[in-house]
PDB file of N, CA and C in Angstrom:
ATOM      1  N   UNK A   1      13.697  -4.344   9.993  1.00  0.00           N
ATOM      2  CA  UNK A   1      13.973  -4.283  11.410  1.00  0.00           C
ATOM      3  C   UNK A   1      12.775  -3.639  12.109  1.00  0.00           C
ATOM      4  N   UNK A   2      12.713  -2.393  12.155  1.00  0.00           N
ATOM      5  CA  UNK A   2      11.598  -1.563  12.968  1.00  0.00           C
ATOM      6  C   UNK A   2      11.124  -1.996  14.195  1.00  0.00           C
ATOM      7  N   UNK A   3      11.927  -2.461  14.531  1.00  0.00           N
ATOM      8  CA  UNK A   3      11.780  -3.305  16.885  1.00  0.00           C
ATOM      9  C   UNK A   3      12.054  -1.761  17.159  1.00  0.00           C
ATOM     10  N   UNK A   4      11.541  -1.680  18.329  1.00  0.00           N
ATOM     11  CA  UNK A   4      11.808  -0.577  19.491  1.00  0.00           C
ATOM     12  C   UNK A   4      12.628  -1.080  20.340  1.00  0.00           C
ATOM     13  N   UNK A   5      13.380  -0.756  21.083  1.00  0.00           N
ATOM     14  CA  UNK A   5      13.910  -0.694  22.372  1.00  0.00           C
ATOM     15  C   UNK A   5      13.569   0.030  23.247  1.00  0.00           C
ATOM     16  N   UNK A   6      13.911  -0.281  24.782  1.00  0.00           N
ATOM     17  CA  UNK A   6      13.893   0.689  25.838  1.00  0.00           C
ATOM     18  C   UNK A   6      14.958   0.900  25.934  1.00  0.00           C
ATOM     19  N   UNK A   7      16.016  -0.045  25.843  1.00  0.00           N
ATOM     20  CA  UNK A   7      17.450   0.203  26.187  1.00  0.00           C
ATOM     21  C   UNK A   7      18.557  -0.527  24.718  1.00  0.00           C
ATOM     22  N   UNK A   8      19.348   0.317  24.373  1.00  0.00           N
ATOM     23  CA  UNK A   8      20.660  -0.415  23.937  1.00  0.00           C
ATOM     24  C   UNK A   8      22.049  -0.415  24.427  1.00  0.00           C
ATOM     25  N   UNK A   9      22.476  -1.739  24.883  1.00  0.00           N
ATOM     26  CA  UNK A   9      23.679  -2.000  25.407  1.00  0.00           C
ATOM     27  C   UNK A   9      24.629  -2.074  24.234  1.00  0.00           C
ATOM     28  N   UNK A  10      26.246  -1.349  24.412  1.00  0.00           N
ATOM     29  CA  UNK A  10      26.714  -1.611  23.365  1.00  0.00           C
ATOM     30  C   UNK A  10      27.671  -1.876  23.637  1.00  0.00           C
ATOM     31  N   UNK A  11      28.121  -3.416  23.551  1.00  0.00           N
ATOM     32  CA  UNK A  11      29.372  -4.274  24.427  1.00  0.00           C
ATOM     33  C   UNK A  11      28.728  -5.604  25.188  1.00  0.00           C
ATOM     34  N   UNK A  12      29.123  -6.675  24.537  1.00  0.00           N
ATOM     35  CA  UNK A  12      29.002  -7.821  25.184  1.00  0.00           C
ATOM     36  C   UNK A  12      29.686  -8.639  25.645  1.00  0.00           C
ATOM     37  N   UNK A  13      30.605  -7.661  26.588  1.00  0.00           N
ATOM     38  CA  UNK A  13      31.661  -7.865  27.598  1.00  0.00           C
ATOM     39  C   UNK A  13      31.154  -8.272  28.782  1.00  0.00           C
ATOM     40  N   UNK A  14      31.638  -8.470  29.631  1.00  0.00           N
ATOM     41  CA  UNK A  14      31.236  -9.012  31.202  1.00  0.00           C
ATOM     42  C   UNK A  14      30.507  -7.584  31.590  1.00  0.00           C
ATOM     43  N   UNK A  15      30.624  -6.655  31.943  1.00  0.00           N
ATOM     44  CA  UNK A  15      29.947  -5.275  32.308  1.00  0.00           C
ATOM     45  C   UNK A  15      28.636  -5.511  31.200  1.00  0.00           C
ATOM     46  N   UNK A  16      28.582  -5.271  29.853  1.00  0.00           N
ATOM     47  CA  UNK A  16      27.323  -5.203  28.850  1.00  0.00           C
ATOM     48  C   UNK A  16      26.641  -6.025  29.217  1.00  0.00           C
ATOM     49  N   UNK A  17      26.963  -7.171  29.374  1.00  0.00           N
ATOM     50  CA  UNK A  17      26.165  -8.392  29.359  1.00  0.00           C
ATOM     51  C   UNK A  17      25.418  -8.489  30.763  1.00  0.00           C
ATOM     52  N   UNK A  18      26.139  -8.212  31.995  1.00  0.00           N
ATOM     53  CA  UNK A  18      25.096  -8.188  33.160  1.00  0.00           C
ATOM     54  C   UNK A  18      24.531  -6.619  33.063  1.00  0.00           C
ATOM     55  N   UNK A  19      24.676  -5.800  32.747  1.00  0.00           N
ATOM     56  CA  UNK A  19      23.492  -4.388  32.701  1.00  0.00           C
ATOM     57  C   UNK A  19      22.391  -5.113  31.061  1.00  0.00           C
ATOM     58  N   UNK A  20      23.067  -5.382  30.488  1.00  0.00           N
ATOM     59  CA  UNK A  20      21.676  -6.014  29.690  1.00  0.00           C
ATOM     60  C   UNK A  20      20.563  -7.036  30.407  1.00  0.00           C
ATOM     61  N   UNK A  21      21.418  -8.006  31.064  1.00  0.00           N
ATOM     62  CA  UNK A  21      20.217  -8.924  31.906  1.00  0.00           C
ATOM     63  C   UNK A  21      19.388  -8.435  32.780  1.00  0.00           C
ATOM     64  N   UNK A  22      20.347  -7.152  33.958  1.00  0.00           N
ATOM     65  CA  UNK A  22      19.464  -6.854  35.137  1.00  0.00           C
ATOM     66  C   UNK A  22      18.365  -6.029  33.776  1.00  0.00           C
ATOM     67  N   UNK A  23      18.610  -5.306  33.223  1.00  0.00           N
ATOM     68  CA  UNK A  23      17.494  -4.334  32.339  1.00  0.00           C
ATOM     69  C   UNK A  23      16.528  -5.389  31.681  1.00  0.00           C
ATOM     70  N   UNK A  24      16.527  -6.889  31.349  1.00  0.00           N
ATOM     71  CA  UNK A  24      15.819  -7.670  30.844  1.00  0.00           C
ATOM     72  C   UNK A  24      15.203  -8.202  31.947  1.00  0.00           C
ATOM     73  N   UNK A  25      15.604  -8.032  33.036  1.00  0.00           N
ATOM     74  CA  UNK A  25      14.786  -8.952  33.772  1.00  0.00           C
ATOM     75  C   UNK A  25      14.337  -7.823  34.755  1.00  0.00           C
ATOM     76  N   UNK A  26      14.424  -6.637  34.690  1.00  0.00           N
ATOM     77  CA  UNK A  26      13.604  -5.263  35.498  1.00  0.00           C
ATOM     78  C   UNK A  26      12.163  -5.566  34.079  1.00  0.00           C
ATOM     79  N   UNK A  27      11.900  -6.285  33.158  1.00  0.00           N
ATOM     80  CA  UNK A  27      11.182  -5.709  32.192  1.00  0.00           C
ATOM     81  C   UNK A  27      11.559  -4.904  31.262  1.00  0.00           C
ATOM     82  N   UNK A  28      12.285  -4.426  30.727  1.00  0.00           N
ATOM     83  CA  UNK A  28      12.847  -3.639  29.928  1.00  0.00           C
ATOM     84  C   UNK A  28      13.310  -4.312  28.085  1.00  0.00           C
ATOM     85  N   UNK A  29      12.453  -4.240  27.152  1.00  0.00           N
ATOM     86  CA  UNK A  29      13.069  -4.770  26.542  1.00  0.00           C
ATOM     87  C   UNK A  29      14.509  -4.031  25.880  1.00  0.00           C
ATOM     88  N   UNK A  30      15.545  -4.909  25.309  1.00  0.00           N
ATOM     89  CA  UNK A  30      16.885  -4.634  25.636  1.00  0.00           C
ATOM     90  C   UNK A  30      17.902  -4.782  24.307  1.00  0.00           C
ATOM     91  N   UNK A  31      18.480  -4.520  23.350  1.00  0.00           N
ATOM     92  CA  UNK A  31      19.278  -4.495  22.383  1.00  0.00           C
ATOM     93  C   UNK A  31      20.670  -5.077  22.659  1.00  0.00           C
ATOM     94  N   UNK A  32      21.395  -5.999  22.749  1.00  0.00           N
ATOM     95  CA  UNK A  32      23.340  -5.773  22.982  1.00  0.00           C
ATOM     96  C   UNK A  32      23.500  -6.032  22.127  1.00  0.00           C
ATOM     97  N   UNK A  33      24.361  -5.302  21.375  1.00  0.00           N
ATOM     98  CA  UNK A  33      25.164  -5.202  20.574  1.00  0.00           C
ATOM     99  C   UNK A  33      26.856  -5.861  20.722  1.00  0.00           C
ATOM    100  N   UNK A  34      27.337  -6.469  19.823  1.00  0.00           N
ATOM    101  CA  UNK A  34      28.994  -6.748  19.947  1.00  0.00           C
ATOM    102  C   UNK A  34      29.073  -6.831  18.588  1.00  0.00           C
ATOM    103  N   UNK A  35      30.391  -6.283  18.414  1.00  0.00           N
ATOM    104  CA  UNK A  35      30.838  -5.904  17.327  1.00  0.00           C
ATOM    105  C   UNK A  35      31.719  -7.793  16.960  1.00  0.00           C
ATOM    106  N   UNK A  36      31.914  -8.092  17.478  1.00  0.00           N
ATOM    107  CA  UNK A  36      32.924  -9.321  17.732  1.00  0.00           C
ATOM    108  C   UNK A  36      31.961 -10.416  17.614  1.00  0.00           C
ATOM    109  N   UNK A  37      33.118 -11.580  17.025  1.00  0.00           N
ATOM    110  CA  UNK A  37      31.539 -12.305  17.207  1.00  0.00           C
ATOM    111  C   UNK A  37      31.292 -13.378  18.275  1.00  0.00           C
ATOM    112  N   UNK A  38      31.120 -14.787  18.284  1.00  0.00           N
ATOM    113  CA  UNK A  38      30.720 -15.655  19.030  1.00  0.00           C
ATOM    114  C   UNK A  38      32.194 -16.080  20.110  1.00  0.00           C
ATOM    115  N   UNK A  39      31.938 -17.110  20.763  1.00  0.00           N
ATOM    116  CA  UNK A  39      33.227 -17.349  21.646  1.00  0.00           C
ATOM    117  C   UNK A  39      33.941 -18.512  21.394  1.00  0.00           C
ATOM    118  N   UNK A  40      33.469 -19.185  19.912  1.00  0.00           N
ATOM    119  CA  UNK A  40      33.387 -20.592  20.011  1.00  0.00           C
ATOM    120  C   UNK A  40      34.947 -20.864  19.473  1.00  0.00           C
ATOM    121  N   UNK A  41      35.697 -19.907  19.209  1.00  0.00           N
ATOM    122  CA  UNK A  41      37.160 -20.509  19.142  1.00  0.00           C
ATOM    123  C   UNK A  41      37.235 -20.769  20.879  1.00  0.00           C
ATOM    124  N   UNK A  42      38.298 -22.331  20.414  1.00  0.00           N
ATOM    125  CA  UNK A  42      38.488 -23.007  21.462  1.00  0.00           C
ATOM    126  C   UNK A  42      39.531 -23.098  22.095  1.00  0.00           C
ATOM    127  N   UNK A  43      40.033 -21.845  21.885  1.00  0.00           N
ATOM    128  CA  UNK A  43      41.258 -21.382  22.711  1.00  0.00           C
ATOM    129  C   UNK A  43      40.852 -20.570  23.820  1.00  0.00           C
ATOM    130  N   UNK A  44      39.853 -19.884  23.612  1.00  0.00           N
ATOM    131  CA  UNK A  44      38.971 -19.244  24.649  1.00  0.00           C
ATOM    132  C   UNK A  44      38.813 -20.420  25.900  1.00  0.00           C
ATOM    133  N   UNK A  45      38.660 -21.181  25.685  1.00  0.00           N
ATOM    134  CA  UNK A  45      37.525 -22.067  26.847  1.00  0.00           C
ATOM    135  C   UNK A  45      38.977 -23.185  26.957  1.00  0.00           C
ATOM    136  N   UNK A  46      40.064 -22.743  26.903  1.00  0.00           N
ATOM    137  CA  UNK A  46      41.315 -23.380  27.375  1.00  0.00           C
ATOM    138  C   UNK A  46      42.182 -22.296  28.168  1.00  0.00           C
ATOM    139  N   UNK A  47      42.821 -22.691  29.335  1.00  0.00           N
ATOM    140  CA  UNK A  47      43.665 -21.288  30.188  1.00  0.00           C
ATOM    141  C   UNK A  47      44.472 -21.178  29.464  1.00  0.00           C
ATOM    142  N   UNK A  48      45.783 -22.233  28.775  1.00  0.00           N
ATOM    143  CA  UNK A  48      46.868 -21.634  28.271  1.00  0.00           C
ATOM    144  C   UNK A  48      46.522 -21.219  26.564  1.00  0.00           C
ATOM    145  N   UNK A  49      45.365 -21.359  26.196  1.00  0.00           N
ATOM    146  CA  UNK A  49      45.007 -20.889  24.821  1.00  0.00           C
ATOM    147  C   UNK A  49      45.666 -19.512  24.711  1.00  0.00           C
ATOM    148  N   UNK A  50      45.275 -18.975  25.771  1.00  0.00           N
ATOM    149  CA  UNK A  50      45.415 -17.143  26.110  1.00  0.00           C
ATOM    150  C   UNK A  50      46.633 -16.815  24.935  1.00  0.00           C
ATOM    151  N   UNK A  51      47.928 -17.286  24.927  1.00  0.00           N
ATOM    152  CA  UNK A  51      48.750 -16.821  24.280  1.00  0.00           C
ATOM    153  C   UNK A  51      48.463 -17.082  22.838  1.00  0.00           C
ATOM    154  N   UNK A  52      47.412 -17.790  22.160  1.00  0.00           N
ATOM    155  CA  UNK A  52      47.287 -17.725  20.876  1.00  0.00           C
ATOM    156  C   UNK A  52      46.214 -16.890  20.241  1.00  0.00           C
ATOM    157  N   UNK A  53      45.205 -15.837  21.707  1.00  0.00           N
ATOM    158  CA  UNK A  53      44.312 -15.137  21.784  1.00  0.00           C
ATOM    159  C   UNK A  53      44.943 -13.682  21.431  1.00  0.00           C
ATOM    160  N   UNK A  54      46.323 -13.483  22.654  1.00  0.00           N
ATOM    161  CA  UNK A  54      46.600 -12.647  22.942  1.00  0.00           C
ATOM    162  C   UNK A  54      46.799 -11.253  21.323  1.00  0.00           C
ATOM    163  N   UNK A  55      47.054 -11.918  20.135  1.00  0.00           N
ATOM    164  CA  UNK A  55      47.470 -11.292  19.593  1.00  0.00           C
ATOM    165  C   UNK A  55      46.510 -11.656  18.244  1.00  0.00           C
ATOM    166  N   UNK A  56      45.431 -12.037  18.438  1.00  0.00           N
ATOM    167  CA  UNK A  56      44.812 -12.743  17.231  1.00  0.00           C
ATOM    168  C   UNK A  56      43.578 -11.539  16.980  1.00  0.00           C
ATOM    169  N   UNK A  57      43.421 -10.991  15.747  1.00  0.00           N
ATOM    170  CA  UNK A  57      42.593  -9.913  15.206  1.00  0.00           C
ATOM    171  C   UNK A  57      41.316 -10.382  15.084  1.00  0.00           C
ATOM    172  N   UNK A  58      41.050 -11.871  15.566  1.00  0.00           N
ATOM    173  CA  UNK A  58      39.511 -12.326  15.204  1.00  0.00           C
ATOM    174  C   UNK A  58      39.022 -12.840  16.342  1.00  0.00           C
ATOM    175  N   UNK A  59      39.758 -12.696  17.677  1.00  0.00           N
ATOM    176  CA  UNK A  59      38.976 -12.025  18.773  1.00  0.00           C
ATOM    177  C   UNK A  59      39.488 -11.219  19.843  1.00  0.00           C
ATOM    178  N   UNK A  60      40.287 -10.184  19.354  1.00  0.00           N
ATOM    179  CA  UNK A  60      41.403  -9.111  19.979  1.00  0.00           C
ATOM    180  C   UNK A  60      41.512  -8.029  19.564  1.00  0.00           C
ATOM    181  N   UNK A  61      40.526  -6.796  19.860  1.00  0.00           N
ATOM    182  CA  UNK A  61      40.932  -5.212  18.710  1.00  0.00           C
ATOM    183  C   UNK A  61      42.231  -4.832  18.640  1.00  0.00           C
ATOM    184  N   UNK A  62      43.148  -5.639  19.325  1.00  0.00           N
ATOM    185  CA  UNK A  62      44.708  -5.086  19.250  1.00  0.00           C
ATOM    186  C   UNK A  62      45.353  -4.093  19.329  1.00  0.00           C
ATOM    187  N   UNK A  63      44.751  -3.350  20.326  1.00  0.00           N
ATOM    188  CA  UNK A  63      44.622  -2.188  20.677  1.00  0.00           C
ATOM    189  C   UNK A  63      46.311  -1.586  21.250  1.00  0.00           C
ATOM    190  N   UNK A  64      46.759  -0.054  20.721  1.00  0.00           N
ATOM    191  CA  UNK A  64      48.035   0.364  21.503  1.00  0.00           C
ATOM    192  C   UNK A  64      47.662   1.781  22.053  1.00  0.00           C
ATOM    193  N   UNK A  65      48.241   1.871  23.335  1.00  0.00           N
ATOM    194  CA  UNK A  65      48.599   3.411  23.752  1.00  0.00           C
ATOM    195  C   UNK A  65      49.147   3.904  23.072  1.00  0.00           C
ATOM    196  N   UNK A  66      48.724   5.243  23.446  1.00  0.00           N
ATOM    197  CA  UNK A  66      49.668   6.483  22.720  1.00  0.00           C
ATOM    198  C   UNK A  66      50.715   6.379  22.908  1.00  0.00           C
ATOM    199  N   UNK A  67      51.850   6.853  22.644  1.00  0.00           N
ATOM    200  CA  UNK A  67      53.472   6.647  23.095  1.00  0.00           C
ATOM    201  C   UNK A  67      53.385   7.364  24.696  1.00  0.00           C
ATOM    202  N   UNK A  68      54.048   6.480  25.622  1.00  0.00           N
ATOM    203  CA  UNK A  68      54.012   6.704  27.097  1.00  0.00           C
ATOM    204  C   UNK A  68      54.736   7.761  27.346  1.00  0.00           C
ATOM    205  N   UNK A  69      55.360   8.262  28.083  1.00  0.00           N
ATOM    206  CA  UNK A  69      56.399   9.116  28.429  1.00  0.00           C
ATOM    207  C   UNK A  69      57.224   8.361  29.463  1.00  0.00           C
ATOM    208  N   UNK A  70      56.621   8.068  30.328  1.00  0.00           N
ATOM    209  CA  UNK A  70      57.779   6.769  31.328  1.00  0.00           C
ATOM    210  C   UNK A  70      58.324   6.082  31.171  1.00  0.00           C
ATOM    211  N   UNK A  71      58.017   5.183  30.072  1.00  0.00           N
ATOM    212  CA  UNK A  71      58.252   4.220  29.196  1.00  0.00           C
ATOM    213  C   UNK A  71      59.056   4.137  28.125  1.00  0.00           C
ATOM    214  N   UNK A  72      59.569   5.523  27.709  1.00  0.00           N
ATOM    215  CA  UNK A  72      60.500   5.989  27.248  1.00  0.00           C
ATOM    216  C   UNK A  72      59.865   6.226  25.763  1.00  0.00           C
ATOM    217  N   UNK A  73      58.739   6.953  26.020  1.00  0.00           N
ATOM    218  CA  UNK A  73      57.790   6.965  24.516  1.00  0.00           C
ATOM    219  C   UNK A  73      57.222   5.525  23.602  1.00  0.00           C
ATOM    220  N   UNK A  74      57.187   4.174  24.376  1.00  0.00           N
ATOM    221  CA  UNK A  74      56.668   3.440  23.264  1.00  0.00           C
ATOM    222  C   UNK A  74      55.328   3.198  24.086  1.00  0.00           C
ATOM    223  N   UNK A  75      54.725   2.470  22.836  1.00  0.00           N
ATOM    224  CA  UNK A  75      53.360   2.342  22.611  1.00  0.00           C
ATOM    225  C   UNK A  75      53.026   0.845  23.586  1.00  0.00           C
ATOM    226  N   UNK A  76      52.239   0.637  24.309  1.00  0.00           N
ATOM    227  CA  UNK A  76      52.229  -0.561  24.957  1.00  0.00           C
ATOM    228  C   UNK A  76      50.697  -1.383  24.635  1.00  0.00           C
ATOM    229  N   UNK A  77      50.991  -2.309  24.199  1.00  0.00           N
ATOM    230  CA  UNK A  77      50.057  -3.510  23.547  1.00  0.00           C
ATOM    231  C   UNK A  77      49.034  -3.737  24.368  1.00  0.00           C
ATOM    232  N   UNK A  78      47.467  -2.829  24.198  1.00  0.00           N
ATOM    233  CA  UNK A  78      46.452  -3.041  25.074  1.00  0.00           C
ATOM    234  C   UNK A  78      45.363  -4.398  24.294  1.00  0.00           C
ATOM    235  N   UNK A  79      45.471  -5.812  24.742  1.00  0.00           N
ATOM    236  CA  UNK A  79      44.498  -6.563  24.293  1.00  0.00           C
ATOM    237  C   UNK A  79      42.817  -6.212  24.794  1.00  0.00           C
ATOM    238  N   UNK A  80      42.205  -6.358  24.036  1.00  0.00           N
ATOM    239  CA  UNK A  80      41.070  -5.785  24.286  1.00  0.00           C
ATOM    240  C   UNK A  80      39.967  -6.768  23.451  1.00  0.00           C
ATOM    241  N   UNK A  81      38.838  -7.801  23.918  1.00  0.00           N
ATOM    242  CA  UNK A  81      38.319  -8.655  23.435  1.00  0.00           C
ATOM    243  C   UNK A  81      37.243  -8.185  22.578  1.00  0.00           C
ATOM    244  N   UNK A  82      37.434  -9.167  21.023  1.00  0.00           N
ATOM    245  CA  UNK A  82      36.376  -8.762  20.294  1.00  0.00           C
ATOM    246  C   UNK A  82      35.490  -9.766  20.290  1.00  0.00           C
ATOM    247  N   UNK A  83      34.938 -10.477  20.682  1.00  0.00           N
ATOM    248  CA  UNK A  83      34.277 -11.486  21.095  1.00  0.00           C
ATOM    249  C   UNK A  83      33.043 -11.682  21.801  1.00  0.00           C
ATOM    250  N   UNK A  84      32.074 -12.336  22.199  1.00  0.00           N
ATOM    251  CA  UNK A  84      30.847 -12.640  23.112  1.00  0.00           C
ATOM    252  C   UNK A  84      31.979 -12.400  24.565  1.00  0.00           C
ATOM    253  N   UNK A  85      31.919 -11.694  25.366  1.00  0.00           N
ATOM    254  CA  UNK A  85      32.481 -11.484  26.631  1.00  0.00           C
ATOM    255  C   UNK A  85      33.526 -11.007  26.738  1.00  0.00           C
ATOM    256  N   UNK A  86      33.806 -10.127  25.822  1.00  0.00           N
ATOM    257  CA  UNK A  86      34.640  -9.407  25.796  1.00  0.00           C
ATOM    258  C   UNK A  86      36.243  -9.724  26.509  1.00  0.00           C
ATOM    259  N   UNK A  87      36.758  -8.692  26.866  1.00  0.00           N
ATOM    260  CA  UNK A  87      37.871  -9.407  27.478  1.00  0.00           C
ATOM    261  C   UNK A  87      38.364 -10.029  28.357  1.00  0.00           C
ATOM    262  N   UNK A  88      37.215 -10.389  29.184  1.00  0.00           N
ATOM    263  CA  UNK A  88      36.951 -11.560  29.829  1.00  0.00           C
ATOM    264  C   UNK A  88      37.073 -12.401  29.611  1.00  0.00           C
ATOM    265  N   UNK A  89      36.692 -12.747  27.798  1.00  0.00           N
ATOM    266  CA  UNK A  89      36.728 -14.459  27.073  1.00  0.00           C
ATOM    267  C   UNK A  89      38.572 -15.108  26.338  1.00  0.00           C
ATOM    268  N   UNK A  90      39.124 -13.590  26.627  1.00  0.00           N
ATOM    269  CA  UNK A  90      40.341 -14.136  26.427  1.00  0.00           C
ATOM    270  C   UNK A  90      41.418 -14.030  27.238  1.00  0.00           C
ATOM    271  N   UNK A  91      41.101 -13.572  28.506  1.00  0.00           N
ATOM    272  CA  UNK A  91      42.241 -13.564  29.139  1.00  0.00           C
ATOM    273  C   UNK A  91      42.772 -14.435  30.619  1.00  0.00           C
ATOM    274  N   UNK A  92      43.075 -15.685  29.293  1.00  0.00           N
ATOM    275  CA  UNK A  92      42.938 -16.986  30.606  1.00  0.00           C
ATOM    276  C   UNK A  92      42.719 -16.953  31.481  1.00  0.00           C
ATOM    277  N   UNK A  93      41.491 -16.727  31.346  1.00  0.00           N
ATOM    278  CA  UNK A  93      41.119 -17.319  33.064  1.00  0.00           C
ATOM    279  C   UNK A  93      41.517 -16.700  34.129  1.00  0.00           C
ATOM    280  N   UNK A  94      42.359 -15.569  34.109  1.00  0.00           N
ATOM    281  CA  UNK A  94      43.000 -15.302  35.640  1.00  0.00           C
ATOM    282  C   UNK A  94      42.041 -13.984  35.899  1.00  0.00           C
ATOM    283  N   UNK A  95      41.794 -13.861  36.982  1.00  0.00           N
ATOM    284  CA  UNK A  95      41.473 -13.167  38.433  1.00  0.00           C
ATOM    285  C   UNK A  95      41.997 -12.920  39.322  1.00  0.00           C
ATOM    286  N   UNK A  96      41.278 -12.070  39.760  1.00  0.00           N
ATOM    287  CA  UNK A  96      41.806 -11.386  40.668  1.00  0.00           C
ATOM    288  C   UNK A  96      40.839 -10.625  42.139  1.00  0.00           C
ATOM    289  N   UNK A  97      40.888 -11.648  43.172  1.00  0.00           N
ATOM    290  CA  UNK A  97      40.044 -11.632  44.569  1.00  0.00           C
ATOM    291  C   UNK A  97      39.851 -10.088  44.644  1.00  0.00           C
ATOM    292  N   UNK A  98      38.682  -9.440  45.097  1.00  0.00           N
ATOM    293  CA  UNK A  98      38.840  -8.431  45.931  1.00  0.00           C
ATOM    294  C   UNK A  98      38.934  -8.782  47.314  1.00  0.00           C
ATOM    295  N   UNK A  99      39.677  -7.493  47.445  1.00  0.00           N
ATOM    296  CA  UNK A  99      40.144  -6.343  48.402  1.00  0.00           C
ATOM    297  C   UNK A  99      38.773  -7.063  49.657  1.00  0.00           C
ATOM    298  N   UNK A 100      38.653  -7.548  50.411  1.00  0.00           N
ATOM    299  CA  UNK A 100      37.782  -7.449  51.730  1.00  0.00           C
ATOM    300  C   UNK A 100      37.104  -6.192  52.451  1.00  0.00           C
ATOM    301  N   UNK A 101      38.072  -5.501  51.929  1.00  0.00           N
ATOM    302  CA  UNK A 101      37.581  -3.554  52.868  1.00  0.00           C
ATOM    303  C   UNK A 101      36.932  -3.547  51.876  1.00  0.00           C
ATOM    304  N   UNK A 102      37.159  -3.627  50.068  1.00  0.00           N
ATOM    305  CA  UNK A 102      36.180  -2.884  49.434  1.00  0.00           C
ATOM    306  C   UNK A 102      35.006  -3.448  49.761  1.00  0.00           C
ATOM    307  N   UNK A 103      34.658  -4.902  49.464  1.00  0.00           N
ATOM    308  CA  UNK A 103      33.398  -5.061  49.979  1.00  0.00           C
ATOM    309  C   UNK A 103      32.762  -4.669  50.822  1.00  0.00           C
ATOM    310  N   UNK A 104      33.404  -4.672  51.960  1.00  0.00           N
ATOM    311  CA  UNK A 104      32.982  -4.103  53.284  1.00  0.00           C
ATOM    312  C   UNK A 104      32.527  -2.403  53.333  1.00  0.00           C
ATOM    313  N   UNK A 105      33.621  -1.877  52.253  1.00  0.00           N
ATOM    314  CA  UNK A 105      33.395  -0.476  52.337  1.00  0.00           C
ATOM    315  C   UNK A 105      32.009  -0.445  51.531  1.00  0.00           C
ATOM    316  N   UNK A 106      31.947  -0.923  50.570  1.00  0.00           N
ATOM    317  CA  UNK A 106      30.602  -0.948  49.771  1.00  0.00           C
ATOM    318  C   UNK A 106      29.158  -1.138  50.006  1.00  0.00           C
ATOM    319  N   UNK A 107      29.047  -2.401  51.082  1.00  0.00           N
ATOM    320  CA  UNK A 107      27.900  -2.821  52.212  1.00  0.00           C
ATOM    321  C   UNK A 107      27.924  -1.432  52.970  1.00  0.00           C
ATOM    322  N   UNK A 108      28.683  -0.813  53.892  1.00  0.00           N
ATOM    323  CA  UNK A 108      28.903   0.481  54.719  1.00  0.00           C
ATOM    324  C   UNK A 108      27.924   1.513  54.137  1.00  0.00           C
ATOM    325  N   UNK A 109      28.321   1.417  52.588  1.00  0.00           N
ATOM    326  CA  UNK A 109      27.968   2.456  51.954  1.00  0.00           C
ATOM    327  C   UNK A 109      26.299   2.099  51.587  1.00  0.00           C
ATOM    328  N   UNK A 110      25.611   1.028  51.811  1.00  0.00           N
ATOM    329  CA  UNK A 110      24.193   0.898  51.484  1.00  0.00           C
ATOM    330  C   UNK A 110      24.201  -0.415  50.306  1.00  0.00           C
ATOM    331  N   UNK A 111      25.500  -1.174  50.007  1.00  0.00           N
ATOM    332  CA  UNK A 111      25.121  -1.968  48.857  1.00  0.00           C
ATOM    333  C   UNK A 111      25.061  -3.304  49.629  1.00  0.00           C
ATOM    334  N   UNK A 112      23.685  -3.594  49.868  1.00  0.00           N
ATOM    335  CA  UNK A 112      23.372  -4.861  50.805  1.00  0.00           C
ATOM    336  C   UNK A 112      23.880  -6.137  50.407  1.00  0.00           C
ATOM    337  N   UNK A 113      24.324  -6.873  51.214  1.00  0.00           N
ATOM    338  CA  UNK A 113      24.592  -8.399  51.054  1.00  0.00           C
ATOM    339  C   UNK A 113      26.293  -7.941  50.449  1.00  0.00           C
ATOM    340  N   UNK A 114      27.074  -6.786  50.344  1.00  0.00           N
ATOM    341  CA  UNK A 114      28.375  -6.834  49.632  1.00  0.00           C
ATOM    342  C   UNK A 114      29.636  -7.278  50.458  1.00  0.00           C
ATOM    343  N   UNK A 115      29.079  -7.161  51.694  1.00  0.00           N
ATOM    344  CA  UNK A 115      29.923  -7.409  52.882  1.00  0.00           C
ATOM    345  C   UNK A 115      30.709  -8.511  53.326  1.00  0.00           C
TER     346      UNK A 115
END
């Protein structure tokens, strides 16, 4: 091995993956790391796949909370993507618009063009 880095990203989730690019393309050479591997199951790149994602250990850390207290102490099933895009790549497709004020509040605040 013996490469240098300037930077290592560790997560090639939607967040890892754009702070790795802006840092590759400021010049920076750049490391990402994912523990998970490629995206090429093709349940990913289908919306209703999601439910055969949701619970699958080969691209899902299958992650649980601690026992809740509201909830009446059980543990609640956090999916969490092990995959190229993390949990982004498995969770069909759905979104969710922002908020209009946040943008707006964000431009206000100096982040140009957010408005």
């Amino acid at each position: 091995m013996g490469e240098e880095f300037d930077f290592i990203v560790i997560g090639a989730g939607s967040a890892g993956c754009a702070v790795a690019s802006r840092l590759g393309e400021a010049g920076h050479k750049v490391l990402l790391l994912e523990a998970g591997g490629s995206d090429r199951n093709p349940f990913i790149h289908i919306p209703l796949g999601y439910s055969l994602l949701y619970d699958n250990p080969s691209v899902n850390w299958c992650y649980e909370s601690l026992p809740e207290p509201h909830v009446n102490g059980r543990r609640l099933f956090q999916p969490r993507g092990k995959v190229l895009g993390g949990t982004g790549a498995i969770n069909g497709m759905i979104y969710m618009r922002g908020q209009p004020q946040d943008f707006d509040g964000w431009a206000a605040d100096g982040c140009i063009g957010w408005g």
